[in-house]
Protein backbone atom coordinates (compact mmCIF):
# COMPACT_ATOMS: atom_id res chain seq x y z
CA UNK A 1 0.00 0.00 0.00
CA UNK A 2 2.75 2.20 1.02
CA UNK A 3 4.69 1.66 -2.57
CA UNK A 4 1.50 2.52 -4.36
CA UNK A 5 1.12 5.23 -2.68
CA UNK A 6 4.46 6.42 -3.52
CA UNK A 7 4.35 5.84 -6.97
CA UNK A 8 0.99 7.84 -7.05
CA UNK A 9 3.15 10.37 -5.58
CA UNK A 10 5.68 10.40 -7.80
CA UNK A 11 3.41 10.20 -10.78
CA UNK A 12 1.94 13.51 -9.76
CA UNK A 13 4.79 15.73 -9.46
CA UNK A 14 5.91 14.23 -12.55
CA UNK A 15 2.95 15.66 -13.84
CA UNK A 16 2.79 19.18 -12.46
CA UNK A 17 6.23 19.95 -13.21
CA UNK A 18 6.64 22.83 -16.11
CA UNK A 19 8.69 22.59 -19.20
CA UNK A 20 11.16 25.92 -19.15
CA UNK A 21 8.85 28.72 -20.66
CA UNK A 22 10.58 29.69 -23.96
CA UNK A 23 10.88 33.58 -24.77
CA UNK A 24 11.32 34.93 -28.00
CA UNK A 25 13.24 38.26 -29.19
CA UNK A 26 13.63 40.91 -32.33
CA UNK A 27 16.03 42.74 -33.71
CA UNK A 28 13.33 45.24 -33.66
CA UNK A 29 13.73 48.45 -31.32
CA UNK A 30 11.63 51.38 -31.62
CA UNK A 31 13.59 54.30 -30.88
CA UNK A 32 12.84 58.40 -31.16
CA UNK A 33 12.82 59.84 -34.46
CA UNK A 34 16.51 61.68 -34.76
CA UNK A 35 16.11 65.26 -36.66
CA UNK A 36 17.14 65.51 -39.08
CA UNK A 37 16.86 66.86 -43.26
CA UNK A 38 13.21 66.86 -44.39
CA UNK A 39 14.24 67.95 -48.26
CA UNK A 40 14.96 64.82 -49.62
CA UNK A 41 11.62 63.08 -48.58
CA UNK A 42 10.83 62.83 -52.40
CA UNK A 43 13.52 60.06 -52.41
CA UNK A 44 12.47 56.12 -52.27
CA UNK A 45 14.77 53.99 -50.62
CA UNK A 46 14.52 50.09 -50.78
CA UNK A 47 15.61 48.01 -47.70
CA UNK A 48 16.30 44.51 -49.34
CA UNK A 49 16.37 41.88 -50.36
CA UNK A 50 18.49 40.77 -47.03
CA UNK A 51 19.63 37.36 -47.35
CA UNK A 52 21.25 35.28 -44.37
CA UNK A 53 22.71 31.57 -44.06
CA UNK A 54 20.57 28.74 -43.08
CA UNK A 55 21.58 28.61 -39.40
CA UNK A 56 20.38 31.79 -38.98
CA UNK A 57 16.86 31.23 -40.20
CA UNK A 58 16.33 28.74 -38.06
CA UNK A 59 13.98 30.19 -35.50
CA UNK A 60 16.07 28.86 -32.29
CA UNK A 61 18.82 31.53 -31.89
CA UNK A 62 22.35 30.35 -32.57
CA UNK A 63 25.12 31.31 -30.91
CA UNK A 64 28.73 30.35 -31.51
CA UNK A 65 32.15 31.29 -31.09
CA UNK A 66 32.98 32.05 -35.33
CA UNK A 67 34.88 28.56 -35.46
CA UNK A 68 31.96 27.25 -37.75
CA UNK A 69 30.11 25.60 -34.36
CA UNK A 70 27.06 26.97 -33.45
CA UNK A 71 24.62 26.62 -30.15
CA UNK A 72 21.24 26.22 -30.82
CA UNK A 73 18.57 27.10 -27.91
CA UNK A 74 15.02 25.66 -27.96
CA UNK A 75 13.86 28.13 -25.19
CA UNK A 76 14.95 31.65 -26.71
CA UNK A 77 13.44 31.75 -30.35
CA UNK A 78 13.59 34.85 -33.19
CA UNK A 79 9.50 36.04 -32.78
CA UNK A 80 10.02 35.65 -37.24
CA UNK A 81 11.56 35.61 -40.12
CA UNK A 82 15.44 36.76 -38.94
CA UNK A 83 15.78 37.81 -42.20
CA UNK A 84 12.24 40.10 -42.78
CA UNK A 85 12.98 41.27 -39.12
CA UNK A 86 16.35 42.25 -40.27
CA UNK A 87 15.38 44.13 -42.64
CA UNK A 88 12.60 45.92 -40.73
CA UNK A 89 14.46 46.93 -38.21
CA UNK A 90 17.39 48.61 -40.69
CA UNK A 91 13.82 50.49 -42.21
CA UNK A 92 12.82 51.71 -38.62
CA UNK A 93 16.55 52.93 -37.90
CA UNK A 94 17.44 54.80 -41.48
CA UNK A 95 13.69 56.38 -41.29
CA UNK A 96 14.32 57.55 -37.81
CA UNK A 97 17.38 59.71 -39.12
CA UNK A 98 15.21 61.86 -40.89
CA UNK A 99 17.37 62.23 -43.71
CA UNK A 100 16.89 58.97 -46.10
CA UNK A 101 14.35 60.11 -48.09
CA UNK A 102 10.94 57.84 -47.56
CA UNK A 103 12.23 54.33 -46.25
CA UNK A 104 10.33 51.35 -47.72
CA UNK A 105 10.29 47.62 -47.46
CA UNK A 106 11.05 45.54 -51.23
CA UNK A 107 9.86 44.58 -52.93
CA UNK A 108 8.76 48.16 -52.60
CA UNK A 109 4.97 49.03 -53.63
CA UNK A 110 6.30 52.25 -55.26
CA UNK A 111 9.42 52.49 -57.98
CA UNK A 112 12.59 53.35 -55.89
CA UNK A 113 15.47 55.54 -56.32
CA UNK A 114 17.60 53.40 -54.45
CA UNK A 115 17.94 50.01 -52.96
CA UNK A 116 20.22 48.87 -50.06
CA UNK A 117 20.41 44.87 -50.55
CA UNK A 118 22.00 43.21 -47.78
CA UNK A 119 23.96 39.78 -47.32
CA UNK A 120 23.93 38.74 -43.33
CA UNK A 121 27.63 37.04 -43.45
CA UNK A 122 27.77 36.23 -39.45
CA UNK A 123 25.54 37.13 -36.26
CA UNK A 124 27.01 35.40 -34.19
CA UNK A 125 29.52 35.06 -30.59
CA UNK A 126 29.24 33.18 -27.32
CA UNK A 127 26.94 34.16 -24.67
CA UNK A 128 28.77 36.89 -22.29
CA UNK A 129 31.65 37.19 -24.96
CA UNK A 130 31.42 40.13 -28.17
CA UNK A 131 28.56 39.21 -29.86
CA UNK A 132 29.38 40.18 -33.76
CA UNK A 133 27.66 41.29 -36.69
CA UNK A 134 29.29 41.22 -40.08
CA UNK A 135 27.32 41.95 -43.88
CA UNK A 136 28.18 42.06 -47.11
CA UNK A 137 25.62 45.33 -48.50
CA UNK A 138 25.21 47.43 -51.63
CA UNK A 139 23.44 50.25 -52.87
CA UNK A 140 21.93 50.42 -56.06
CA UNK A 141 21.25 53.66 -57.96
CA UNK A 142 17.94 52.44 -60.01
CA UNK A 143 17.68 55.14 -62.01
CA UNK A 144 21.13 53.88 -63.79
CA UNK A 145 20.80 50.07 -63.11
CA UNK A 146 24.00 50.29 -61.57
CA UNK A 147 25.66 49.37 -57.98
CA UNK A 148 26.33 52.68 -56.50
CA UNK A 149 28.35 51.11 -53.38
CA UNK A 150 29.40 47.51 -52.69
CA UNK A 151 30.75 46.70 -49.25
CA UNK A 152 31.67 44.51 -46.25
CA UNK A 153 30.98 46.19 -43.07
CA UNK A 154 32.04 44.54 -39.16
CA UNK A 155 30.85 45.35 -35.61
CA UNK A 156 31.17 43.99 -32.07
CA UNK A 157 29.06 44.90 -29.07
CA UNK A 158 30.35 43.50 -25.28
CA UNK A 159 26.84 42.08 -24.19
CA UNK A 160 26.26 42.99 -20.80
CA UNK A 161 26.01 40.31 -18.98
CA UNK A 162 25.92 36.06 -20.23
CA UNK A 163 22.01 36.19 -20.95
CA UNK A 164 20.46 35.69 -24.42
CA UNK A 165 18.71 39.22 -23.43
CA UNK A 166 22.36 41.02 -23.54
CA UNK A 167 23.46 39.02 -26.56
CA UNK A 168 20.40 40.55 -28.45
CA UNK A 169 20.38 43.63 -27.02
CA UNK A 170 24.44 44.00 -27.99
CA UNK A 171 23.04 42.34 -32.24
CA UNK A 172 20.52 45.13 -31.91
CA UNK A 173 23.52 47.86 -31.12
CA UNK A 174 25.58 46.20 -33.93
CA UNK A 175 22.85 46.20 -36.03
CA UNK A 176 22.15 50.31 -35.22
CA UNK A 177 25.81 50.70 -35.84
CA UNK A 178 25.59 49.55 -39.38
CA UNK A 179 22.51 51.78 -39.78
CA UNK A 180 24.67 55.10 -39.19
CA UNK A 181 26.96 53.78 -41.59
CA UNK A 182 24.58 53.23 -44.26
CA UNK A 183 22.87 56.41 -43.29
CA UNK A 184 26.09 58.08 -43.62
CA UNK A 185 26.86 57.04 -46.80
CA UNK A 186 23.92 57.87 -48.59
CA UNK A 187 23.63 61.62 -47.03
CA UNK A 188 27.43 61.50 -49.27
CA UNK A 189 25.48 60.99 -52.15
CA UNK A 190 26.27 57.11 -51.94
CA UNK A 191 23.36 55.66 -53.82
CA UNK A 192 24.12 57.79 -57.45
CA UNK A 193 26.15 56.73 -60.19
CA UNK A 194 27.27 59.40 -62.33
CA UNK A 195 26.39 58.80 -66.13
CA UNK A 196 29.08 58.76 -68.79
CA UNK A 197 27.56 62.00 -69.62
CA UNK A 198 28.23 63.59 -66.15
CA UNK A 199 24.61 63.84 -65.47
């Protein structure tokens, strides 16, 4: 009697213990609007296509050291697509300068005058170490057909702490980083191509 009761016991605990709840993240921060140069609102920028390798599409986040290994966690999941999230988030940040002209998604619903197309290379780095960002990105100048600016762009961000919360939070700071850079380049005049004509 006394085993079956124990059993029962046992049985029931078994029972009311809780998988771990799993939480899921973005690369997606709203953020104030900077000020910034309302003239060129006229201007139609395209964020994408953004491409990214297969580990990172997985929805589990992967972490890794850059020696080609990679962690994946069931428990702390991308909320979507990486790579439409990606790209989002690079819309919200270069709209919120102020000064890239009228920031769409592509394929855009509108022709553009200028399309940043991104290649995710790495996200990667171990949980409390630099968590890293590196892309491979371009501007096209539509209005020629021609790549404007072709690059390969690198940034590190010391999480906080060891949690999966700092190691986003530090991808999202990378990830802001490379906005000002693109940002940057295109209040140079980065997206146009001169013609042969000079025009």
């Amino acid at each position: 009697m006394l085993l079956l009761v124990g059993l029962l016991v046992a049985l029931l605990a078994g029972c009311s213990s809780k998988s771990p709840e799993v939480s899921y993240y973005s690369l997606f921060t709203a953020g104030p609007v900077k000020p910034g140069k309302t003239e060129d609102t006229a201007t139609v920028l395209a964020i994408g296509p953004v491409t990214a390798p297969d580990i990172l599409r997985r929805s589990q986040i992967a972490t890794g050291s850059g020696a080609g290994r990679y962690r994946l966690s069931d428990y702390h999941r991308w909320a979507g697509d990486v790579e439409k999230d990606f790209a989002r988030a690079l819309a919200e940040l270069l709209a919120g300068r102020g000064d890239a002209g009228q920031v769409v998604l592509y394929p855009a619903p509108q022709k553009a005058d200028c399309q940043l197309a991104v290649d995710i290379l790495a996200m990667e780095g171990e949980l409390g170490q630099e968590a890293r960002l590196a892309v491979s990105w371009s501007l096209l100048d539509s209005r020629h057909q021609a790549t404007a600016v072709a690059r390969r762009s690198a940034f590190g961000r010391q999480p906080e702490d060891a949690g999966y919360d700092a190691w986003v939070r530090a991808q999202q700071a990378n990830l802001a980083e490379f906005s000002e850079e693109v940002g940057d380049t295109l209040a140079r005049g980065g997206c146009r191509v001169r013609s042969s004509s000079g025009q």
